[in-house]
Structures are given as structure tokens and as C-alpha cells.
Protein backbone atom coordinates (compact mmCIF):
# COMPACT_ATOMS: atom_id res chain seq x y z
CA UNK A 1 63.90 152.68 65.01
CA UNK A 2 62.34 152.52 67.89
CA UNK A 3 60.99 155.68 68.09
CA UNK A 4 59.35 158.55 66.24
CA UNK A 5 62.19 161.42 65.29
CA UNK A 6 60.59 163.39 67.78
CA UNK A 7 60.10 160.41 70.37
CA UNK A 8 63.73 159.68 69.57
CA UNK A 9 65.01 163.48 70.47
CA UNK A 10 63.05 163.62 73.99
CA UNK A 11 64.46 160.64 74.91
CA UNK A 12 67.92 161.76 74.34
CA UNK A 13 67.04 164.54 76.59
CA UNK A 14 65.55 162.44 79.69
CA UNK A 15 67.73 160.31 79.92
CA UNK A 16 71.31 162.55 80.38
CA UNK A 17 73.69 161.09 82.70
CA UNK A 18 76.41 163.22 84.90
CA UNK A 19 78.53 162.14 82.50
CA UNK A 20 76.77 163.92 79.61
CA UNK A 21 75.26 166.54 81.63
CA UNK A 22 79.01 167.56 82.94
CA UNK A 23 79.56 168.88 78.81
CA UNK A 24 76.37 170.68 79.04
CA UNK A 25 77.89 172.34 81.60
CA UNK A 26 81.38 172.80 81.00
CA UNK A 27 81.36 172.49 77.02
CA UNK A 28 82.90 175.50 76.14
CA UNK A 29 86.27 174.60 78.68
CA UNK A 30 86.77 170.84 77.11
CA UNK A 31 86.38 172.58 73.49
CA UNK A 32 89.10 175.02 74.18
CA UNK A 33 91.24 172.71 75.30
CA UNK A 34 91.84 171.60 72.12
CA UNK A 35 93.91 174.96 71.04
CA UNK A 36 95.49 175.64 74.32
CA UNK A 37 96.60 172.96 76.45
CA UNK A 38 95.58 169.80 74.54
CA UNK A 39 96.84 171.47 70.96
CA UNK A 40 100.07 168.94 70.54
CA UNK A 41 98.35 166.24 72.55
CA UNK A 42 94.96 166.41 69.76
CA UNK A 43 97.42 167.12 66.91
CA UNK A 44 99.50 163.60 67.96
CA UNK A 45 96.16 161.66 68.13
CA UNK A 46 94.96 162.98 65.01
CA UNK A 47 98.47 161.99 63.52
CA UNK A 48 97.66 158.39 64.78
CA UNK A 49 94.52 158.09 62.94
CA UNK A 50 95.71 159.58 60.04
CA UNK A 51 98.26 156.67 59.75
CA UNK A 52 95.40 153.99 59.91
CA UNK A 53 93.48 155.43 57.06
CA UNK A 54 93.47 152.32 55.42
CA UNK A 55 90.53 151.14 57.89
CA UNK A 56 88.73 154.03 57.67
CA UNK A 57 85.87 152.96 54.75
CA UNK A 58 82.96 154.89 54.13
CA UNK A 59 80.21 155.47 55.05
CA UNK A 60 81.86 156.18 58.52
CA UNK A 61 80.14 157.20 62.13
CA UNK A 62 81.89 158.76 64.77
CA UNK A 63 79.90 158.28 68.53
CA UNK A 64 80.05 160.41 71.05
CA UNK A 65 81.56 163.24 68.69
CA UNK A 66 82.12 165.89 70.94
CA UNK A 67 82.91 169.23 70.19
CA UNK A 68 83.47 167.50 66.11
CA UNK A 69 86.88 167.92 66.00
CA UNK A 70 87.95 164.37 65.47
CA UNK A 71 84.86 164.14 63.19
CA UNK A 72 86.17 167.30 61.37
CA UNK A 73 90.05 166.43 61.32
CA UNK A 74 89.19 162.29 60.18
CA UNK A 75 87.02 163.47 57.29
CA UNK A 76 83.90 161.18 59.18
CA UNK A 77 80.68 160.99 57.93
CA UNK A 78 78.50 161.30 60.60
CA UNK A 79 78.95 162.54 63.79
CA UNK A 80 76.76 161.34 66.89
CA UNK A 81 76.28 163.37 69.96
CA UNK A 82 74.35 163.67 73.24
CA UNK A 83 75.43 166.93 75.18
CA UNK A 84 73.39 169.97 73.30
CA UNK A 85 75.99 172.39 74.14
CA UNK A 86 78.55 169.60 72.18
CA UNK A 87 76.53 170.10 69.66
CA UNK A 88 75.86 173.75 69.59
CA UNK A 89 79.93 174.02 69.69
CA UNK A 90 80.18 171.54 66.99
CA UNK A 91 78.20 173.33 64.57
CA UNK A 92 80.71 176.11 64.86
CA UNK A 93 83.35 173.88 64.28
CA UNK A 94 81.85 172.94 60.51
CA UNK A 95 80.49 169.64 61.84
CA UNK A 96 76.66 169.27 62.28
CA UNK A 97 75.97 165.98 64.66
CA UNK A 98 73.00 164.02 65.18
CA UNK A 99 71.05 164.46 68.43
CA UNK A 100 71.75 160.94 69.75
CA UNK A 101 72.85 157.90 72.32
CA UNK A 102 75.48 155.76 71.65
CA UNK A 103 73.77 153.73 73.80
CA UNK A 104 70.78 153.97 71.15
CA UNK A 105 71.78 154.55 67.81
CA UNK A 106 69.33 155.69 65.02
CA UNK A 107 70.19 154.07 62.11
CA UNK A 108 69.74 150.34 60.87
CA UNK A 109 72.09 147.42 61.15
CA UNK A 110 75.22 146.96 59.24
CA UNK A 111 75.02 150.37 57.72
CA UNK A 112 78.32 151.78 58.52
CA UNK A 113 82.12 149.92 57.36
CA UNK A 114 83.90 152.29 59.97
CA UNK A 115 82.21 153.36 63.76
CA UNK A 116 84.83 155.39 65.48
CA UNK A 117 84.49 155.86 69.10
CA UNK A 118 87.28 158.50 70.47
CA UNK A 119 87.74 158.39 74.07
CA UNK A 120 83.55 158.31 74.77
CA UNK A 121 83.78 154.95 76.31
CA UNK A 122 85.40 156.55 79.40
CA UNK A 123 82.55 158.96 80.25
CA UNK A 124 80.06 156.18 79.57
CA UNK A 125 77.92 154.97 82.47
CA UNK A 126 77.43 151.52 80.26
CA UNK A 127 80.38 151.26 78.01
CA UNK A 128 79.13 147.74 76.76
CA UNK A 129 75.61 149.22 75.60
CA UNK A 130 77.62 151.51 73.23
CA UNK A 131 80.01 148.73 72.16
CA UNK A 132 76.73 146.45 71.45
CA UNK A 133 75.04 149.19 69.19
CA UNK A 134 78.28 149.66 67.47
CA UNK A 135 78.12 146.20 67.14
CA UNK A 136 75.07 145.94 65.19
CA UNK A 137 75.58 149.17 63.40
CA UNK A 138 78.98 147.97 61.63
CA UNK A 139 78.80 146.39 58.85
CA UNK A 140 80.05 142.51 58.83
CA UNK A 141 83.58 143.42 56.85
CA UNK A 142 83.66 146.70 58.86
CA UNK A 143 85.95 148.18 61.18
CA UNK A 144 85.46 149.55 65.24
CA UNK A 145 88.06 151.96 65.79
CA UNK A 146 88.33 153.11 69.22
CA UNK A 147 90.25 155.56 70.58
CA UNK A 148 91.78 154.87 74.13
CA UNK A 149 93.79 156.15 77.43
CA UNK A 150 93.95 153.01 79.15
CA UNK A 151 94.17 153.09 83.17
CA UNK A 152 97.43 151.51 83.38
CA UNK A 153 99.39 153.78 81.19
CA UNK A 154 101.20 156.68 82.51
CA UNK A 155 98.41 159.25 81.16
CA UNK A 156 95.56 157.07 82.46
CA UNK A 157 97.44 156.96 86.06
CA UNK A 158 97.55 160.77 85.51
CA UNK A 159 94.05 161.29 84.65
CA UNK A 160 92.83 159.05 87.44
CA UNK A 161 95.02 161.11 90.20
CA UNK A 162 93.17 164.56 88.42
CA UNK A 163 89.63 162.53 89.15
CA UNK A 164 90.57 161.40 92.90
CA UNK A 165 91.31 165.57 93.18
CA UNK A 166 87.60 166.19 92.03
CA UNK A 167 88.48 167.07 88.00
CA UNK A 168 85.34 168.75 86.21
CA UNK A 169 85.59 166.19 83.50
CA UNK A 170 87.64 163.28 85.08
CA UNK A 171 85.63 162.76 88.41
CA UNK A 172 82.36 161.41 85.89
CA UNK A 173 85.57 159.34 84.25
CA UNK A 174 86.62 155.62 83.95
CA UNK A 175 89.24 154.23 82.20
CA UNK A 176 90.35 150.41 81.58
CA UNK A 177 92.91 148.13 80.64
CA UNK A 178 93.20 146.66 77.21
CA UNK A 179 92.26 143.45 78.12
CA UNK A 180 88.82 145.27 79.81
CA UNK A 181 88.45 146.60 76.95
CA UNK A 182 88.93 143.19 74.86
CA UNK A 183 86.06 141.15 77.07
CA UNK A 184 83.95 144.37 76.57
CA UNK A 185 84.33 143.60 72.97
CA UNK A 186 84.29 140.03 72.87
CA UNK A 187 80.97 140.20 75.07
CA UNK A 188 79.85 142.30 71.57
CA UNK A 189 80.81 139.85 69.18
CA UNK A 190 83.91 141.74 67.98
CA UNK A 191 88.11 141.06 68.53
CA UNK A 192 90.72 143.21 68.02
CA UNK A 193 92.62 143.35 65.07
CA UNK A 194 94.95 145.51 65.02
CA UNK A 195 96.74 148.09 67.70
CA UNK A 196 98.33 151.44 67.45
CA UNK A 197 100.47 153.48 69.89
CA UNK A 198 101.36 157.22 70.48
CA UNK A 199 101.68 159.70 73.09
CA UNK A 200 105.07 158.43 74.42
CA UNK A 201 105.98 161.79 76.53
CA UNK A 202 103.83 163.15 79.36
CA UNK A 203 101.46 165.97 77.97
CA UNK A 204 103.57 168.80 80.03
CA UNK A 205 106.62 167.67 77.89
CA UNK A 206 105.18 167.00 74.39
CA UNK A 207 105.70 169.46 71.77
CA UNK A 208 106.23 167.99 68.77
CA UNK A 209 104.30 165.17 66.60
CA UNK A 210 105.42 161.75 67.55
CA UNK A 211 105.66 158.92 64.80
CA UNK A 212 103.34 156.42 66.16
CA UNK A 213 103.93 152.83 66.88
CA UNK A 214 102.26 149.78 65.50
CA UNK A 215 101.21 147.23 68.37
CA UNK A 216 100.64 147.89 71.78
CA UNK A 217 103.02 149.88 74.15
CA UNK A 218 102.39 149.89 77.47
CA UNK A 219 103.93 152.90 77.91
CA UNK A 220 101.68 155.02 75.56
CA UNK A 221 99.14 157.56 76.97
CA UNK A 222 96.80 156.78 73.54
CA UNK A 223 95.92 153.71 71.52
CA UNK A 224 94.04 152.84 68.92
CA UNK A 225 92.09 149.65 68.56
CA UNK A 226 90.32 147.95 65.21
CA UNK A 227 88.27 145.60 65.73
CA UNK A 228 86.08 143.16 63.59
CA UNK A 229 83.33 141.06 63.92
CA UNK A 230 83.43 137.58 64.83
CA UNK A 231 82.67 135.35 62.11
């Protein structure tokens, strides 16, 4: 590390982006979403990751953990987190996260078979930094699992419109296309391996759990991604 733990912790705290600073703020709205509006939408994602438990290896790191409730739901290992009110939420949740950057992750290299990374990339001023410590965190037969709303899908064109109206949480947003997303990765060292689709009907018609799809449909409002290292 690069740091003392306490060296480590203030640094966190200076260097808080709107993007992080926004779930300071508004922490307690984005958790609730979760059982009121978002309920089917979370409960279809979680279904999706469920049905790619066969990459999921332990030890496992999730970064950018949010509220925990991925963390929580996926059975992760460790849960990474900037935003203290995240974190105070999270605790409440049954999930206690490390006080961290994904951007700067405290632990050693190769030390994790699965990093998840659900939805963070889009409120990340330097997506590529996180992607890099992921990276070198993952161990060389590991797996990068990244959960996605890509710009191009109907979802992504919905949250975009939501950020040109001034959304709390979508105006600090940005969201790419899958092959952004690939050069981000290849740029890392790492390809993707596999795809998974899901989210088929917009969020203000979903109410049931969807089956999800293996591959990539352009049509889906959320993807998964594994990726490997490059040998």
C-alpha cells in the first residue's frame, strides 16, 4: 500500500468527486429505490448474476458497493466503497464495506479470482483507473464481472434523457457502448469473455423476473460482462 491505514482513509476523503459526493448527499433516496421503484428492476439484475455463479470464485470484491445490496444478495466477500453515507446505509443493510477508491484499491495484486463492478463505472470520473486496479487486483485465472446499462440501449437512452433534465444521480452520469467498454478493458490488459442479457421491458412495464439471455442483446437495458486477463 501506498499509504498508512490512516493516510489511506484521509485520502479517500480529499479526494471525493461530484460523483461520489452526490451519494453523500442523496444516499438515503438511491437506497430506497431499491424497494420501491427499482424493486423488480434490482430483483431481475440480481437474477442475472445469480445465473453466472459459475464465475463467481472466492475470495470475491465488489467496487463501488453502494448501499451493499448487490454485495449482500451475490454472497461477495468484500465490499469497497467511497461515499460515507453508502457506507453508513450499508452497515444497516448487513454488509460492512471498506472505506476505499476504486481508483486506489488497498489490497495486493492478484488477490481476488472474482472483482465485481455493478454499474460504478458510470459515476466514475476515470473509469479506466478503476478498470486498471481491478486489473492488478484479479488474480491471473480470475474473473471481472461488470455490471452495465450501456448508452445505446433503450434504458441507457432513458437514463441519458433523465440526465439532460438535471437527474440528482444521472446528471454526474456516463454511460458507454460495449465496444467503449471493450477498449477500456483491452487498454487494462483484460477481454471479454463472456456476455449476459436482461432487462428486456422498460422499467415502467416490468413486473415480473425475466429469464436472462446469454450473449449480447442490443435491446437489453442490463448486461453483464466477464472478462479475463490477457495471457
Amino acid at each position: 500500500m501506498k499509504y498508512t491505514f490512516m493516510g489511506y482513509a484521509m485520502n479517500v476523503e480529499k479526494k471525493k468527486s461530484p460523483e461520489i459526493l452526490v451519494f453523500d448527499t442523496y444516499g438515503e433516496d438511491y437506497d430506497r429505490w431499491f424497494d420501491e421503484k427499482g424493486k423488480v428492476v434490482f430483483q431481475n439484475e440480481v437474477q442475472l448474476f445469480k445465473s453466472i455463479e459459475h464465475y463467481h470464485r472466492h475470495p470475491s470484491i465488489e467496487i463501488g458497493s453502494g448501499s451493499g445490496r448487490f454485495t449482500r444478495a451475490l454472497s461477495i466477500d468484500f465490499a469497497l466503497e467511497p461515499s460515507f453515507k453508502l457506507r453508513e446505509i450499508s452497515i444497516k443493510n448487513g454488509v460492512v464495506p471498506i472505506k476505499g477508491r476504486g481508483e486506489d484499491v488497498p489490497f495486493d495484486d492478484e488477490v481476488f479470482k472474482t472483482v465485481f463492478i455493478i454499474v460504478t463505472l458510470c459515476f466514475a470520473k476515470k473509469p479506466i483507473d478503476i478498470l486498471r486496479e481491478a486489473a492488478r487486483i484479479l488474480h491471473k485465472k480470475g474473473h471481472l464481472i461488470l455490471g452495465l446499462v450501456l448508452s445505446d440501449s433503450p434504458l441507457g437512452k432513458l437514463y441519458i434523457e433523465k440526465k439532460q433534465k438535471g437527474h440528482k444521480f444521472y446528471s454526474v452520469a456516463k454511460f458507454y457502448t460495449l465496444s467503449e467498454i471493450e477498449s477500456m478493458l483491452q487498454h487494462v490488459g483484460l477481454r471479454v469473455y463472456d456476455i449476459y442479457s436482461t432487462l428486456f421491458s422498460s422499467p415502467s412495464h416490468l413486473t415480473d423476473i425475466e429469464e436472462p439471455v446469454h450473449g449480447y442483446i442490443k435491446k437489453a437495458g442490463f448486461v453483464a460482462t466477464i472478462a479475463k486477463k490477457v495471457r
